[in-house]
N, C-alpha and C. Protein backbone atom coordinates (compact mmCIF):
# COMPACT_ATOMS: atom_id res chain seq x y z
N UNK A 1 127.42 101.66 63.06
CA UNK A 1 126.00 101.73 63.35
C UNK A 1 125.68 100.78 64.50
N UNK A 2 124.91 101.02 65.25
CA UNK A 2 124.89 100.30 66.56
C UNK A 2 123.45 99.51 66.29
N UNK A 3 122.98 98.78 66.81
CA UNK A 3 121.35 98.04 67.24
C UNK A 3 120.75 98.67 67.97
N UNK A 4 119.68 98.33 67.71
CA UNK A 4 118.55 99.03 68.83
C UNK A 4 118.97 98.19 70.23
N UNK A 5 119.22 96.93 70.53
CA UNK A 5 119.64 96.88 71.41
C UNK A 5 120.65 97.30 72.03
N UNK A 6 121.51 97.57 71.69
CA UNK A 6 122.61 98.83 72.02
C UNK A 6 121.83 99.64 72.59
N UNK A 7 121.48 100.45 71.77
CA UNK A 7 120.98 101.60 71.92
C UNK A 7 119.86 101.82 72.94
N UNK A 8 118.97 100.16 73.08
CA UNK A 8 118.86 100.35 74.40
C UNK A 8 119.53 100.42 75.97
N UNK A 9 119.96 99.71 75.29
CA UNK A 9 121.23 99.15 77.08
C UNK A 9 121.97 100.41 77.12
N UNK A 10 122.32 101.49 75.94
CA UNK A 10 123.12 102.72 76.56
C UNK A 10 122.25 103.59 77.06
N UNK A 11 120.71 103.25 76.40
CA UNK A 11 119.83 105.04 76.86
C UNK A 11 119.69 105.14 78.30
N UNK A 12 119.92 105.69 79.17
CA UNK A 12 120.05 105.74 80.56
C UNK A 12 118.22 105.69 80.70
N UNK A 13 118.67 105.07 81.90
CA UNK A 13 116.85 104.94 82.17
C UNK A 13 116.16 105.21 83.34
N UNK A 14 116.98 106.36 83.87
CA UNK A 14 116.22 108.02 84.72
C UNK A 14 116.88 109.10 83.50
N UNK A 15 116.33 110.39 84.17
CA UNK A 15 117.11 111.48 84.20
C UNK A 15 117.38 112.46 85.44
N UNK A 16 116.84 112.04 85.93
CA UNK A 16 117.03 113.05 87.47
C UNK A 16 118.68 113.22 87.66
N UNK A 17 119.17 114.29 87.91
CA UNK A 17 120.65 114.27 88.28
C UNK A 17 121.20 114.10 89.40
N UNK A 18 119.82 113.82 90.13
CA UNK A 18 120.79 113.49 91.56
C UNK A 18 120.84 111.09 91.55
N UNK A 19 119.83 110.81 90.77
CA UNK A 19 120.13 109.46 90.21
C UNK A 19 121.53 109.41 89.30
N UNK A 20 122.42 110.06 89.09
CA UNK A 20 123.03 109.89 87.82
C UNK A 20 124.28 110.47 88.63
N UNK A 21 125.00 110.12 89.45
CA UNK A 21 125.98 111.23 90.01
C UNK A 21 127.42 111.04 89.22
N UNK A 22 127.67 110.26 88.47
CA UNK A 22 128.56 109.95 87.47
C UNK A 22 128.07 110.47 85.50
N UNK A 23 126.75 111.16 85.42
CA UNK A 23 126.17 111.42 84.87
C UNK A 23 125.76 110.31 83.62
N UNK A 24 126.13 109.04 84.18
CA UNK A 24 125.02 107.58 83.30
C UNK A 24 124.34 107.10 84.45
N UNK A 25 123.95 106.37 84.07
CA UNK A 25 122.42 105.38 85.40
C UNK A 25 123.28 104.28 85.55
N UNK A 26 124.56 104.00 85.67
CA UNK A 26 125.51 102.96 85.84
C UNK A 26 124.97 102.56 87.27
N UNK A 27 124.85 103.53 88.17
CA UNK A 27 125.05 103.43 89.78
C UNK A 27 123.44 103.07 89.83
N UNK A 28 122.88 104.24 89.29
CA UNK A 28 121.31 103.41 89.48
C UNK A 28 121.10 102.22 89.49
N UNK A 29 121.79 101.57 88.21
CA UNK A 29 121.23 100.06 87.67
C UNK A 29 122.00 99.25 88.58
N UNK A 30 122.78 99.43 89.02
CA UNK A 30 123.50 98.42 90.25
C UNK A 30 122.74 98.63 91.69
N UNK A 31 122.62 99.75 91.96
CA UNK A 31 121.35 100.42 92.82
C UNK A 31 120.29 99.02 92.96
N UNK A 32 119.13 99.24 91.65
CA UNK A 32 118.28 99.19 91.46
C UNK A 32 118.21 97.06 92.15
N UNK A 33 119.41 96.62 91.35
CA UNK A 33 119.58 95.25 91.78
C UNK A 33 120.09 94.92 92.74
N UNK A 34 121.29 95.44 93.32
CA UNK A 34 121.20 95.46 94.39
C UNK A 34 119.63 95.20 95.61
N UNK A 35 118.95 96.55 95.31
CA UNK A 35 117.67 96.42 96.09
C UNK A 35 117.53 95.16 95.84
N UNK A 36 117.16 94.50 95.00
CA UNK A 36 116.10 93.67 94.69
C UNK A 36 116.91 92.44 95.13
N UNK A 37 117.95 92.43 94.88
CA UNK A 37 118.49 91.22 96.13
C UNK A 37 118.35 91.02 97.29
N UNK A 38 118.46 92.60 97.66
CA UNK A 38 117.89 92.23 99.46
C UNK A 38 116.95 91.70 99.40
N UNK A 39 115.97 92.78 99.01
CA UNK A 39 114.48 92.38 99.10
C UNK A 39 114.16 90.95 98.79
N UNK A 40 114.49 90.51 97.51
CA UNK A 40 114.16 89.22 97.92
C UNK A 40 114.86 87.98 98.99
N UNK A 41 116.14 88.65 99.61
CA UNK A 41 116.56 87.47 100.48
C UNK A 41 115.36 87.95 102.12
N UNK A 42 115.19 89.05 102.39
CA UNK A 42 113.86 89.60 103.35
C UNK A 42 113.06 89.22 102.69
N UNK A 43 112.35 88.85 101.50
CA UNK A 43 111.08 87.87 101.85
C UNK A 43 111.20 86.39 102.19
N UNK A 44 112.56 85.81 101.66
CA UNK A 44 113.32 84.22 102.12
C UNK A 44 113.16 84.86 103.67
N UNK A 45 113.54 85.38 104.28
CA UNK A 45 113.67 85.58 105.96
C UNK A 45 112.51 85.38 106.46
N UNK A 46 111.11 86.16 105.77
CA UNK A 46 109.72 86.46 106.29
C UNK A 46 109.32 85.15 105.93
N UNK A 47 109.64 84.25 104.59
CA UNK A 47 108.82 83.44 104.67
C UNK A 47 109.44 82.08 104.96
N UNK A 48 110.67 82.24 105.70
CA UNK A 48 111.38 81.13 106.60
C UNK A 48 110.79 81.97 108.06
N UNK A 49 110.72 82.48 108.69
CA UNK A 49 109.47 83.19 109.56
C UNK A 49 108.36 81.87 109.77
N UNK A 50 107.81 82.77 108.82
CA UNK A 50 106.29 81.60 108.71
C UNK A 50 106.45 80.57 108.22
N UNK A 51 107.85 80.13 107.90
CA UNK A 51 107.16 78.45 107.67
C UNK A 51 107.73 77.25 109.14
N UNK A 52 108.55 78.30 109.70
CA UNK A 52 108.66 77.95 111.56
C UNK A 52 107.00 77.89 112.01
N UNK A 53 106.21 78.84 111.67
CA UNK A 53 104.94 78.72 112.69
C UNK A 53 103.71 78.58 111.43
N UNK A 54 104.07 77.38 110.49
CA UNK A 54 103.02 76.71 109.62
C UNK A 54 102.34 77.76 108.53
N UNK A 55 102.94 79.15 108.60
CA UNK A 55 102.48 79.91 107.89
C UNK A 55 103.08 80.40 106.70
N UNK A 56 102.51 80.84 105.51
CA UNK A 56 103.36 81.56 104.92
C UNK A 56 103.86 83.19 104.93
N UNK A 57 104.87 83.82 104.39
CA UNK A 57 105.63 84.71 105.15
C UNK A 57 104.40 85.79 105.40
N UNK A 58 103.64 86.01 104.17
CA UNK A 58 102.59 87.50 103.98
C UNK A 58 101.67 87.10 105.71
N UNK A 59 101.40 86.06 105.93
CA UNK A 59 100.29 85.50 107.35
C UNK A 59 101.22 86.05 108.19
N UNK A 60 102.34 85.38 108.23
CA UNK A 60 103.10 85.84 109.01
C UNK A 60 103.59 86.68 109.43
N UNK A 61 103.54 87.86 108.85
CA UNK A 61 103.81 89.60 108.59
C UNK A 61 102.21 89.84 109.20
N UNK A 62 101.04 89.62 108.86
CA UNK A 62 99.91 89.74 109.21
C UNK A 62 99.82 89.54 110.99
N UNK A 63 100.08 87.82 111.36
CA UNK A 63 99.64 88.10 112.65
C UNK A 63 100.82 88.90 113.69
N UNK A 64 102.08 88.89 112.83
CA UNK A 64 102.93 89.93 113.94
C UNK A 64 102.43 91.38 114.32
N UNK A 65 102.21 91.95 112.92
CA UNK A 65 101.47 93.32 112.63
C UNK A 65 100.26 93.35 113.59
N UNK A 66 99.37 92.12 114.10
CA UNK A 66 98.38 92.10 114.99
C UNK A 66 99.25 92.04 116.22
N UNK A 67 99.67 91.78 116.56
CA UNK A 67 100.89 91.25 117.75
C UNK A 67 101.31 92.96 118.26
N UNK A 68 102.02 93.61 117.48
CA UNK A 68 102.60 94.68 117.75
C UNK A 68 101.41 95.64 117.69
N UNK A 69 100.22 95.86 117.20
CA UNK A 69 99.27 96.65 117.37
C UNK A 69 98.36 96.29 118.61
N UNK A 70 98.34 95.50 118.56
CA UNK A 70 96.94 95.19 119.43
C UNK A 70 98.19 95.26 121.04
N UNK A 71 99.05 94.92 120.87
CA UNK A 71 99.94 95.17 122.64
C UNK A 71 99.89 96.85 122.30
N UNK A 72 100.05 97.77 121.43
CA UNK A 72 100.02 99.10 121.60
C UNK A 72 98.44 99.68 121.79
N UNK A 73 97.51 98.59 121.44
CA UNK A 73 96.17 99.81 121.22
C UNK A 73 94.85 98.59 121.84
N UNK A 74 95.42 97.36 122.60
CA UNK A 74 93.89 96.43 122.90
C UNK A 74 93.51 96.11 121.94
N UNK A 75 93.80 95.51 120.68
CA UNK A 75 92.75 95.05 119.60
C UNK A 75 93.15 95.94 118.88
N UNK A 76 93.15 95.49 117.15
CA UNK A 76 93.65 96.13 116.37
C UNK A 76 92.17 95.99 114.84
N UNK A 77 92.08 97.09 114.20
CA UNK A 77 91.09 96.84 113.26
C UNK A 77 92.02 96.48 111.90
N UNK A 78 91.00 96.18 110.82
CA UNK A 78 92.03 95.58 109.58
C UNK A 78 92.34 96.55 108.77
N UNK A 79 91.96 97.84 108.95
CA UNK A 79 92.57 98.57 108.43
C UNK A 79 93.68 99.43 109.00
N UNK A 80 93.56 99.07 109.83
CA UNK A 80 95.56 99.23 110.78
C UNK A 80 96.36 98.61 110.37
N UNK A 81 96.14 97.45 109.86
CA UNK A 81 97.06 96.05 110.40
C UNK A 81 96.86 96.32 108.24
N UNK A 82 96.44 97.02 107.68
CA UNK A 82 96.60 97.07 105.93
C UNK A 82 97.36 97.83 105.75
N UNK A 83 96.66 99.25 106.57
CA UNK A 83 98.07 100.38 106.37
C UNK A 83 99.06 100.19 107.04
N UNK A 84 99.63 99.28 108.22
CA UNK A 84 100.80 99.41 108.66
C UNK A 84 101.71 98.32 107.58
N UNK A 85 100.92 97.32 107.02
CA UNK A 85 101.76 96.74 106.17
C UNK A 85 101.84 97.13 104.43
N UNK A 86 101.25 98.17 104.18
CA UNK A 86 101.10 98.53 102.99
C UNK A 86 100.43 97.99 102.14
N UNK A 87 99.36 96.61 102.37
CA UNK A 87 98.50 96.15 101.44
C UNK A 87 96.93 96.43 102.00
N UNK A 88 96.41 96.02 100.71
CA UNK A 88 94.96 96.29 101.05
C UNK A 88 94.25 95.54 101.76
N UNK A 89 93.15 96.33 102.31
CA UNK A 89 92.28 95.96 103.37
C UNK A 89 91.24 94.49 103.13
N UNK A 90 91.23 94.55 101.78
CA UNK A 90 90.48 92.94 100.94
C UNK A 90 91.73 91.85 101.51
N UNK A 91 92.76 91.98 101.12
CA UNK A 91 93.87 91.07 100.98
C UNK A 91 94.09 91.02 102.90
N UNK A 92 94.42 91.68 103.53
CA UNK A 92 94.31 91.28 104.73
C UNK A 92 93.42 90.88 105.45
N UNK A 93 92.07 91.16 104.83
CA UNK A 93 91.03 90.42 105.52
C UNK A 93 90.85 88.72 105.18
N UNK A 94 91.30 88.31 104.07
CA UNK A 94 91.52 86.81 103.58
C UNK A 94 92.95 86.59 104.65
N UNK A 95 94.18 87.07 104.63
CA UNK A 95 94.61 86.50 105.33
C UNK A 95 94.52 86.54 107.08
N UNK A 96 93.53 87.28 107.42
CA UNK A 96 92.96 87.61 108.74
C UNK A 96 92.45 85.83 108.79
N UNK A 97 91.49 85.90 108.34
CA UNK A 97 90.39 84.75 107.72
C UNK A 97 91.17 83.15 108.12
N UNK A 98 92.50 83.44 107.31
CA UNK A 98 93.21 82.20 107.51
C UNK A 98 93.66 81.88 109.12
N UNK A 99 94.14 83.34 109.66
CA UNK A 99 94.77 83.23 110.89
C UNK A 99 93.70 82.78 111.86
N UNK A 100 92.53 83.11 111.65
CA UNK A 100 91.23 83.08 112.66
C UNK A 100 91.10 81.31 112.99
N UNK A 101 90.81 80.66 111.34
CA UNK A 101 91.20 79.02 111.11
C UNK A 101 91.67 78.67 111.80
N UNK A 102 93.21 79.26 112.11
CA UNK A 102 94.38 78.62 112.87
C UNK A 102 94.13 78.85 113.79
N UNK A 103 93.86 79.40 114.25
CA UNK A 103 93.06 79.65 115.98
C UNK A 103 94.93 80.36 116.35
N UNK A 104 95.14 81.45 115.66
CA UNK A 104 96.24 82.58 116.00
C UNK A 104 95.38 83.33 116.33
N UNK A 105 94.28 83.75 115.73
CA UNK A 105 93.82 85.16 115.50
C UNK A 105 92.65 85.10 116.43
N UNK A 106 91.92 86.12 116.93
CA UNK A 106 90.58 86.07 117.81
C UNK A 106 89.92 87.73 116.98
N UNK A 107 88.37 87.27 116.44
CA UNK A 107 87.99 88.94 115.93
C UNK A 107 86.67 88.74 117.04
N UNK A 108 86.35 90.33 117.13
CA UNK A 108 85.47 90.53 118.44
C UNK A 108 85.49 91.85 117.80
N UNK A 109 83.69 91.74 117.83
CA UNK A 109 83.40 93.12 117.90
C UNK A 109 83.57 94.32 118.76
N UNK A 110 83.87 95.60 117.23
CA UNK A 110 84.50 96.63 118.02
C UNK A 110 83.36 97.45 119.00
N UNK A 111 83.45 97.51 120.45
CA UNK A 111 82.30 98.30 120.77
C UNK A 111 82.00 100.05 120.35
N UNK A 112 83.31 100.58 119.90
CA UNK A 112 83.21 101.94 119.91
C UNK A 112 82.31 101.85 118.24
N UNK A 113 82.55 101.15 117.45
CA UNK A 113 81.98 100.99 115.90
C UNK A 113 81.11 99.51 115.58
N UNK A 114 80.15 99.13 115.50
CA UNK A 114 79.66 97.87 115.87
C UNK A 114 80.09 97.41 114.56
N UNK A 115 80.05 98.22 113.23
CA UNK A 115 80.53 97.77 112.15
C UNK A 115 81.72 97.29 111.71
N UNK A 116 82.88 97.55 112.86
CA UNK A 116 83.94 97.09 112.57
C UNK A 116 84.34 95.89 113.65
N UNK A 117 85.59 95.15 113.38
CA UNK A 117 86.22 94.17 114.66
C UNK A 117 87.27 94.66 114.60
N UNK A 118 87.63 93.98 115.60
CA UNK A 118 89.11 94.21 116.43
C UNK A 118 89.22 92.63 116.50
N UNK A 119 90.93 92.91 116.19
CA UNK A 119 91.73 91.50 116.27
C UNK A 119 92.93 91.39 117.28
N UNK A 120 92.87 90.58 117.38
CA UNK A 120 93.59 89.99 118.72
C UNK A 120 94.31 89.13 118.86
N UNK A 121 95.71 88.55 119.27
CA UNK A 121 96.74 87.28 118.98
C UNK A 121 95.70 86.60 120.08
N UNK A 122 95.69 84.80 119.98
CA UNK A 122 95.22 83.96 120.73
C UNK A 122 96.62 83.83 121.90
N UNK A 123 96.15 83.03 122.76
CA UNK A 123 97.02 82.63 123.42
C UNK A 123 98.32 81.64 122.38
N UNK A 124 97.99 80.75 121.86
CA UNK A 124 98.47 80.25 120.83
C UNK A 124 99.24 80.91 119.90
N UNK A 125 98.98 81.85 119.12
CA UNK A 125 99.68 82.85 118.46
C UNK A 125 101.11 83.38 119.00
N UNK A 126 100.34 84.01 120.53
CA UNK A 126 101.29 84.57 121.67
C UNK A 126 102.43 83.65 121.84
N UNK A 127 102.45 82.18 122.35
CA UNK A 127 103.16 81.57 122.40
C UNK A 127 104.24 81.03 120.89
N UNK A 128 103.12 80.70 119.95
CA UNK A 128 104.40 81.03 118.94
C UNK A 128 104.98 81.82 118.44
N UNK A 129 104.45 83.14 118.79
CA UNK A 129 105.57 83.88 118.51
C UNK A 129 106.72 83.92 119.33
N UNK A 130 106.41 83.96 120.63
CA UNK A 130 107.61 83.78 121.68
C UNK A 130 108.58 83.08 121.14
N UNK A 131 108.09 81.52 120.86
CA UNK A 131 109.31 80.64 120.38
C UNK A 131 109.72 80.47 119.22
N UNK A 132 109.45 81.79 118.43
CA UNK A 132 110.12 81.94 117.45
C UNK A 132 111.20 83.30 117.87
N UNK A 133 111.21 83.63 118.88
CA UNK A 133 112.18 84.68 118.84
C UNK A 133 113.54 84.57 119.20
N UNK A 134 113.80 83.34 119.39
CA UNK A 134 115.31 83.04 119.27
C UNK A 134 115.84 82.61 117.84
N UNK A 135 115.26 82.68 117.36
CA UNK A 135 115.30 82.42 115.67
C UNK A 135 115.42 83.80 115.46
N UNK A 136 114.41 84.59 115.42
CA UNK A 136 114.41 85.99 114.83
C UNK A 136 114.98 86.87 115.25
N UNK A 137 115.29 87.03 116.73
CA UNK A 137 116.05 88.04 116.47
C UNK A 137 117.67 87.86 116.14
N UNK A 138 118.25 87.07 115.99
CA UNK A 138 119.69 86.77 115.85
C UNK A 138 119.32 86.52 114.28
N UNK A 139 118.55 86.62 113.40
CA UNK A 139 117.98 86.67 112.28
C UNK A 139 118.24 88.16 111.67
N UNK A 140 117.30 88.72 112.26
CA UNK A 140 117.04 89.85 111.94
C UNK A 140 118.31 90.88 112.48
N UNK A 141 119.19 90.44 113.22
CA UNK A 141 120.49 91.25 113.78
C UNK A 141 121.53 91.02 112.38
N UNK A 142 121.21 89.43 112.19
CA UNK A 142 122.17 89.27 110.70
C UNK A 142 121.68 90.36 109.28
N UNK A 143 120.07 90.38 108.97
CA UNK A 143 120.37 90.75 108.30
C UNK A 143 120.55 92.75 107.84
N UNK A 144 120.52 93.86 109.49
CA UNK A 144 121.59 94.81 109.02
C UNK A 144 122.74 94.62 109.93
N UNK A 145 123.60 93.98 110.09
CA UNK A 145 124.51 93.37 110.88
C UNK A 145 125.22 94.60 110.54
N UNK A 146 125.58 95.41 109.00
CA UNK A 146 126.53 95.75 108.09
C UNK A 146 126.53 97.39 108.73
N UNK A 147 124.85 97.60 109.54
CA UNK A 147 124.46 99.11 109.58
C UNK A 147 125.00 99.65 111.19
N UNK A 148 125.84 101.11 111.12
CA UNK A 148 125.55 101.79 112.44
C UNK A 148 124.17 102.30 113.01
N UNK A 149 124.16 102.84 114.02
CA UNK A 149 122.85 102.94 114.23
C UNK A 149 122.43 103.75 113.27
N UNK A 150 122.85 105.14 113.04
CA UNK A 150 122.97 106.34 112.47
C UNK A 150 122.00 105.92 110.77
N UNK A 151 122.82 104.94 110.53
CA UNK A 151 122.66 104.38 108.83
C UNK A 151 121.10 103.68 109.40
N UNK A 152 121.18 102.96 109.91
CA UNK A 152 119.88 102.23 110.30
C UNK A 152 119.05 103.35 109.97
N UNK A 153 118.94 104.42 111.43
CA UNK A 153 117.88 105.39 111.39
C UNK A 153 117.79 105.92 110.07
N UNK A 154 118.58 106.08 109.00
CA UNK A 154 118.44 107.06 107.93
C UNK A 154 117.78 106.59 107.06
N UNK A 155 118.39 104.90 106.64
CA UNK A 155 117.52 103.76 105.83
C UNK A 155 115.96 103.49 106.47
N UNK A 156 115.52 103.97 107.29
CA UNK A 156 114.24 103.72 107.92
C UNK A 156 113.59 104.85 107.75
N UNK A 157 114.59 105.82 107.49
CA UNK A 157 113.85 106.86 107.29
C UNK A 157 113.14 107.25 105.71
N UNK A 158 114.07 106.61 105.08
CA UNK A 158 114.55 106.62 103.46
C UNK A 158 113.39 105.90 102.75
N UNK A 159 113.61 104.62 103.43
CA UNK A 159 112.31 103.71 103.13
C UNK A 159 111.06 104.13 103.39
N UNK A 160 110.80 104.82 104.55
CA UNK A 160 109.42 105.28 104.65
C UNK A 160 109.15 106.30 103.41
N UNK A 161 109.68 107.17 103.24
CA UNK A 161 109.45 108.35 102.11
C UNK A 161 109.66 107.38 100.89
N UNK A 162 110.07 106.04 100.57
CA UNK A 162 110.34 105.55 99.63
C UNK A 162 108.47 104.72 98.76
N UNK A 163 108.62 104.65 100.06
CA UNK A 163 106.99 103.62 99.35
C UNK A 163 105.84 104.81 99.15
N UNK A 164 105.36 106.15 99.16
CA UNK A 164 104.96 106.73 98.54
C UNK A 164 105.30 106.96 97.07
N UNK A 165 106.95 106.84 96.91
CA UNK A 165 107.68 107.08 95.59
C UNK A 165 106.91 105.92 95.10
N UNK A 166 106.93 105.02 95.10
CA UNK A 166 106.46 103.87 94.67
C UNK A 166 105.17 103.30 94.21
N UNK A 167 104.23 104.01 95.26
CA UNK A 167 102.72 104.16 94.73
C UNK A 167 102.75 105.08 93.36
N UNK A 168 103.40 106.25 94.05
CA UNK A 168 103.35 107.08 92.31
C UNK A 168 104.57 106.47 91.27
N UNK A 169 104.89 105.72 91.63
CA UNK A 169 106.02 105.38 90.29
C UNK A 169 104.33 104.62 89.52
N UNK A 170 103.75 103.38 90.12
CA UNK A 170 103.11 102.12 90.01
C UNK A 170 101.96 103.38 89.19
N UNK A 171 101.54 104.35 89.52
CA UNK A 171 100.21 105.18 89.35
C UNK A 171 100.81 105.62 87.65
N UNK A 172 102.20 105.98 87.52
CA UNK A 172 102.68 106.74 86.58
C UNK A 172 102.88 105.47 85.14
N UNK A 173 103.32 104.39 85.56
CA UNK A 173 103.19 103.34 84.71
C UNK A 173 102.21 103.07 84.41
N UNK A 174 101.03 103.09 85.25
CA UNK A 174 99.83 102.51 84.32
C UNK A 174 98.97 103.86 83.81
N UNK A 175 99.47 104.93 83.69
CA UNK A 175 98.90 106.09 83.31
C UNK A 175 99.50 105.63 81.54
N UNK A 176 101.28 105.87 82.06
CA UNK A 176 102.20 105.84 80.85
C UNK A 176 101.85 105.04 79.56
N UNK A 177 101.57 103.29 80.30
CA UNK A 177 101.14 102.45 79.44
C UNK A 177 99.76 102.29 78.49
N UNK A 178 99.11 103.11 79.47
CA UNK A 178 97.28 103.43 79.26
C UNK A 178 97.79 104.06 77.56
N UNK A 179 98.43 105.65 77.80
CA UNK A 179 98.43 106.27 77.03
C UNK A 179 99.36 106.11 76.20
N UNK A 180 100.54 105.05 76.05
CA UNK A 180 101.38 104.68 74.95
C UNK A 180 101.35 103.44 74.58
N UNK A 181 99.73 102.55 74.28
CA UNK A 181 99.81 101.04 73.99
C UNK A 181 100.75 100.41 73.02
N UNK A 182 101.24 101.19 72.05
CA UNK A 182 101.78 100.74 70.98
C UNK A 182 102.97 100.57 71.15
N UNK A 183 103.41 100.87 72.55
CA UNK A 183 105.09 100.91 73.16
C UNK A 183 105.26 99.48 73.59
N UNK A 184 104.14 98.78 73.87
CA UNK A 184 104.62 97.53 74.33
C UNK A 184 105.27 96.38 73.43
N UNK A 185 106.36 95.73 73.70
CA UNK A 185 107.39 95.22 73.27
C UNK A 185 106.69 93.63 72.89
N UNK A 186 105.95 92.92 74.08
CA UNK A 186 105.40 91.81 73.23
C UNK A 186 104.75 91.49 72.42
């Protein structure tokens, strides 16, 4: 007779068959951690990033995201600079807020919408980012050092279709949990 803990650690935990190509979630679950190692050594990267230019990593993802928009479009609004980083438009406007403090950031009203601004790197900003780019990019070369181009493009591709998966995974859990309270374990 086995334990429920057994019996948890064997119940596979997808079913999709293209997750299962050995037909257990063995590969998934190494998968799954795997990810999460990168990911967290890329937020150590982002927030060794920002703590070169006094910031922490999420600011720091913020005023680059202004950096790379506003050189493509003159000024960037905060809901560019939310959807290009995948968080919300509340949460980037606090860390907008911070960057403005630091005198990185410049907001100026938008003339085409009077209701909205446009943001802008300071001269200041501009310059630290510059001198952080001998840091970053021999940074950022280390960490897909491992990828051909080919793999690059595919993982970029993968990832983009991935974070929709993800909104609906996040949508499906709190549906799941809504409607099975009595499942929770604590």
């Amino acid at each position: 007779m086995t334990s429920r803990y057994e019996d948890s650690v064997r119940r596979a935990t997808v079913s999709k068959p293209e997750l299962m190509p050995d037909r257990t979630d063995t590969k998934f679950r190494v998968f799954v951690h795997n990810f999460l190692a990168f990911t967290a050594r890329l937020n150590d990267v982002r927030a060794g990033f920002g703590e070169q230019l006094g910031l922490s990593g999420t600011a720091y993802s913020t005023l680059i995201s202004i950096a790379h928009h506003e050189a493509q479009e003159g000024g960037v609004g905060v809901s560019r600079v939310a959807e290009h980083l995948h968080l919300s438009g509340a949460f980037v406007t606090i860390e907008v807020a911070k960057l403005v403090k630091a005198g990185l950031v410049e907001k100026r009203t938008n003339t085409k919408d009077r209701r909205r601004v446009l943001l802008t790197v300071t001269e200041r900003g501009r310059n630290l980012l510059a001198a952080l780019a001998p840091i970053q990019a021999p940074v950022n070369d280390a960490l897909f050092d491992c990828l051909t181009r080919e793999e690059f493009e595919m993982l970029a591709d993968i990832m983009e279709r991935l974070i929709p998966c993800g909104d609906h995974a996040l949508s499906l859990l709190a549906l799941l949990t809504k409607a099975h309270p009595g499942t929770r374990v604590a």
